[in-house]
N, C-alpha and C. Protein backbone atom coordinates (compact mmCIF):
# COMPACT_ATOMS: atom_id res chain seq x y z
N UNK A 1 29.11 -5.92 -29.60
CA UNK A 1 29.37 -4.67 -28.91
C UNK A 1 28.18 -3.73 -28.99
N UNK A 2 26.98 -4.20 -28.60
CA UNK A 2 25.81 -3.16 -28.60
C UNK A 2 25.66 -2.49 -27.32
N UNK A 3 24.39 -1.80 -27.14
CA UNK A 3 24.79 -0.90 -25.88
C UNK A 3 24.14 -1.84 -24.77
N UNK A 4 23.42 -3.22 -25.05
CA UNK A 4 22.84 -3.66 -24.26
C UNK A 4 21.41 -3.59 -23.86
N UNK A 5 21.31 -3.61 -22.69
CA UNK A 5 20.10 -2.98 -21.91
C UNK A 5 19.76 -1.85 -21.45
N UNK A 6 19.11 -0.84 -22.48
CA UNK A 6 19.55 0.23 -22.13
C UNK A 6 18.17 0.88 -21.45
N UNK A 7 17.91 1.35 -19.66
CA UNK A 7 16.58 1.66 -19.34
C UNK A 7 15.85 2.51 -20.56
N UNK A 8 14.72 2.73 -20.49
CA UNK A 8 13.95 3.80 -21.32
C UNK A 8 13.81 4.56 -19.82
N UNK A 9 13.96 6.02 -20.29
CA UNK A 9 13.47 7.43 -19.54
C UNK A 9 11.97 7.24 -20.25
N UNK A 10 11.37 7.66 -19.11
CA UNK A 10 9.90 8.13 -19.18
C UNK A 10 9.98 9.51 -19.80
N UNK A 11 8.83 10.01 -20.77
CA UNK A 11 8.75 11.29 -21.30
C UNK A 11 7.93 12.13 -20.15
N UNK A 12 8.20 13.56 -20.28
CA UNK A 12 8.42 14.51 -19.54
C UNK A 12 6.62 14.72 -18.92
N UNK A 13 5.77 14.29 -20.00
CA UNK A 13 4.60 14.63 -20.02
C UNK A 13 4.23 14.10 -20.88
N UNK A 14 2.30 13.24 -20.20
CA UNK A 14 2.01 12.07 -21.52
C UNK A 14 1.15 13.07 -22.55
N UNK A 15 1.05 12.12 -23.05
CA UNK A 15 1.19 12.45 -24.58
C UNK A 15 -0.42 12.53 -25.15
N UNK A 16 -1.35 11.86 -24.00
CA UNK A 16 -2.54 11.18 -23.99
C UNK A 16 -2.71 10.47 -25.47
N UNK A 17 -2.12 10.15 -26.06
CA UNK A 17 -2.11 9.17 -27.31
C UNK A 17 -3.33 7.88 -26.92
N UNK A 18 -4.11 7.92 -27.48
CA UNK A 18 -4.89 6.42 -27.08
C UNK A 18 -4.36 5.55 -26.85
N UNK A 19 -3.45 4.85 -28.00
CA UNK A 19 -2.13 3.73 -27.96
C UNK A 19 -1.39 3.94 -26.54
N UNK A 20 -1.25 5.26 -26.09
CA UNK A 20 -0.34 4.92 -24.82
C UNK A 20 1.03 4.39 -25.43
N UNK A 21 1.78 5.19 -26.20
CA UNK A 21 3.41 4.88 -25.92
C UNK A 21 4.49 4.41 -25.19
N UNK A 22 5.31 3.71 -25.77
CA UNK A 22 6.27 2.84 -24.53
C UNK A 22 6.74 3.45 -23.34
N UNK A 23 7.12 4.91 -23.85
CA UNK A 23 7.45 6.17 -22.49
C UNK A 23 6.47 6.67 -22.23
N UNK A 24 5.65 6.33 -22.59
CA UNK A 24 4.28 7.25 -21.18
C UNK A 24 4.97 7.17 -19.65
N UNK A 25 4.79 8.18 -19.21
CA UNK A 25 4.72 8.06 -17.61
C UNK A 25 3.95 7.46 -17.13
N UNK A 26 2.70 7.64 -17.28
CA UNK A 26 1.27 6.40 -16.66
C UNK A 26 1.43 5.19 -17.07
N UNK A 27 1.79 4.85 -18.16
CA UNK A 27 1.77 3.11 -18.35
C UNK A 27 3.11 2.83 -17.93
N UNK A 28 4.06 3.63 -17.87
CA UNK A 28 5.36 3.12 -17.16
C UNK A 28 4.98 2.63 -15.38
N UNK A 29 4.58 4.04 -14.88
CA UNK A 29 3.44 4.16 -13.51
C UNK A 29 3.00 2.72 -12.88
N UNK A 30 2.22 2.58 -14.24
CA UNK A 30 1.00 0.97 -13.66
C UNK A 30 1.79 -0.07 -13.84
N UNK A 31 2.67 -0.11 -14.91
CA UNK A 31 4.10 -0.90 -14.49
C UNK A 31 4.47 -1.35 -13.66
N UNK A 32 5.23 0.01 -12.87
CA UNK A 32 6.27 -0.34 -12.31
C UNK A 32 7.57 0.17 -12.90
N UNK A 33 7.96 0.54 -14.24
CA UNK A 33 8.97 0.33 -14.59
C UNK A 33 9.65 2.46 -14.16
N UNK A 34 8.78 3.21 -14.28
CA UNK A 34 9.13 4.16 -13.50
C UNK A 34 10.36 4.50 -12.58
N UNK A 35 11.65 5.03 -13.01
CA UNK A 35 12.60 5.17 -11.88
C UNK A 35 12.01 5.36 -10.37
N UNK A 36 13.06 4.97 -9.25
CA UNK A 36 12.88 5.28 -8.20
C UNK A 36 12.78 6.92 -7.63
N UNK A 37 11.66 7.30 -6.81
CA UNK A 37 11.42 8.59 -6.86
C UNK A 37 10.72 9.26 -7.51
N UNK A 38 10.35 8.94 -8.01
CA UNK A 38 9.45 9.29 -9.12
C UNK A 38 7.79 9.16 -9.78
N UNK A 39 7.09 9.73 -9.75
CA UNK A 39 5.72 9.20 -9.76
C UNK A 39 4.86 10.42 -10.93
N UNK A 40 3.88 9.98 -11.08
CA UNK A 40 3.11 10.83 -12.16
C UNK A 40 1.92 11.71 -11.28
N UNK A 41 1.88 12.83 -11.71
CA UNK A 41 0.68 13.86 -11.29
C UNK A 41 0.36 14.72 -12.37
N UNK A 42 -0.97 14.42 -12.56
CA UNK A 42 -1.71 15.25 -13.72
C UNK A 42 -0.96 15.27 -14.95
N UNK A 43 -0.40 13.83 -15.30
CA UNK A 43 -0.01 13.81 -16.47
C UNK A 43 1.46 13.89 -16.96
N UNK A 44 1.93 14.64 -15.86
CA UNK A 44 3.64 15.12 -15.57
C UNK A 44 4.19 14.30 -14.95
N UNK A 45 5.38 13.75 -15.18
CA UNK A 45 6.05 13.09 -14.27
C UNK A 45 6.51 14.11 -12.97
N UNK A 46 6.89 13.91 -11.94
CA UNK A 46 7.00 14.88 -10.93
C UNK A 46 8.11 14.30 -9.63
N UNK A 47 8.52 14.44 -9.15
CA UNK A 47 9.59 13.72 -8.18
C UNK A 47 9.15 13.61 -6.46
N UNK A 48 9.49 12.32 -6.02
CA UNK A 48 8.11 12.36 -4.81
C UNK A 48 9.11 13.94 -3.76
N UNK A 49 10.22 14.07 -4.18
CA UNK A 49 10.47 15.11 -2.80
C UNK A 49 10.39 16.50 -3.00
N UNK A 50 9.68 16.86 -4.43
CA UNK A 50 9.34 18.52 -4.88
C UNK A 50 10.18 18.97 -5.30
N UNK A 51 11.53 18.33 -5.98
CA UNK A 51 12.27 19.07 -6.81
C UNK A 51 12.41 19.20 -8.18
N UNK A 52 12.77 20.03 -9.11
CA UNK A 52 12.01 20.24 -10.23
C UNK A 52 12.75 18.52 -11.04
N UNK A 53 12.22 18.12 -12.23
CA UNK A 53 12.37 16.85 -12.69
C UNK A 53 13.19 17.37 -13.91
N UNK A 54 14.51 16.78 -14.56
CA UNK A 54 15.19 17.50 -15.32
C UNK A 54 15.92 16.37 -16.06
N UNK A 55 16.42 16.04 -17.28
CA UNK A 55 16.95 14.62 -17.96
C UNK A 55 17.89 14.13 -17.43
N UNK A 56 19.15 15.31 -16.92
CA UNK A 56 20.44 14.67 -16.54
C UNK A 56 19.88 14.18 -15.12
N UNK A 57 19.33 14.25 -14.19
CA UNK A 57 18.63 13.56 -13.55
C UNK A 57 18.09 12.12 -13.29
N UNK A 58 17.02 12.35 -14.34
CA UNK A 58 16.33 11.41 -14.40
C UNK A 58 17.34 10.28 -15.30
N UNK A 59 18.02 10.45 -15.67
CA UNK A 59 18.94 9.17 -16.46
C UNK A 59 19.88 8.87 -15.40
N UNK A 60 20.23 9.65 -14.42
CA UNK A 60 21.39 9.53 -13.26
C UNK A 60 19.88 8.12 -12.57
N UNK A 61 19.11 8.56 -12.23
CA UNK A 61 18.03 7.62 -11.87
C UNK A 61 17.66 6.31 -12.33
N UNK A 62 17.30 6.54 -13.47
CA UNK A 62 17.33 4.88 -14.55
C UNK A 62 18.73 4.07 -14.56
């Protein structure tokens, strides 16, 4: 009874960590694994239709 497969949410804003963390937005980005709608600018994750990007959201998304 585990939770399964559970997506990872991308973090809000990278982190610029050298390592690059599992939720980076950019290495999610070059992925692929990035929800639909969704894309990185200057570091921020950002939503392609200009509305602000918010968790209950973005997990409705993943």
């Amino acid at each position: 009874m585990g939770k399964g497969n559970v997506a990872k949410l991308p973090k809000m804003k990278c982190c610029e960590s050298r390592k690059k963390c599992g939720r980076c937005p950019l290495r999610m980005l070059k992925e692929g694994t990035l929800p639909p709608g969704y894309t990185v600018k200057r570091r921020h994750l950002v939503r392609l239709d200009g509305k602000k990007v918010t968790k209950k959201k973005l997990t409705k998304a993943a």
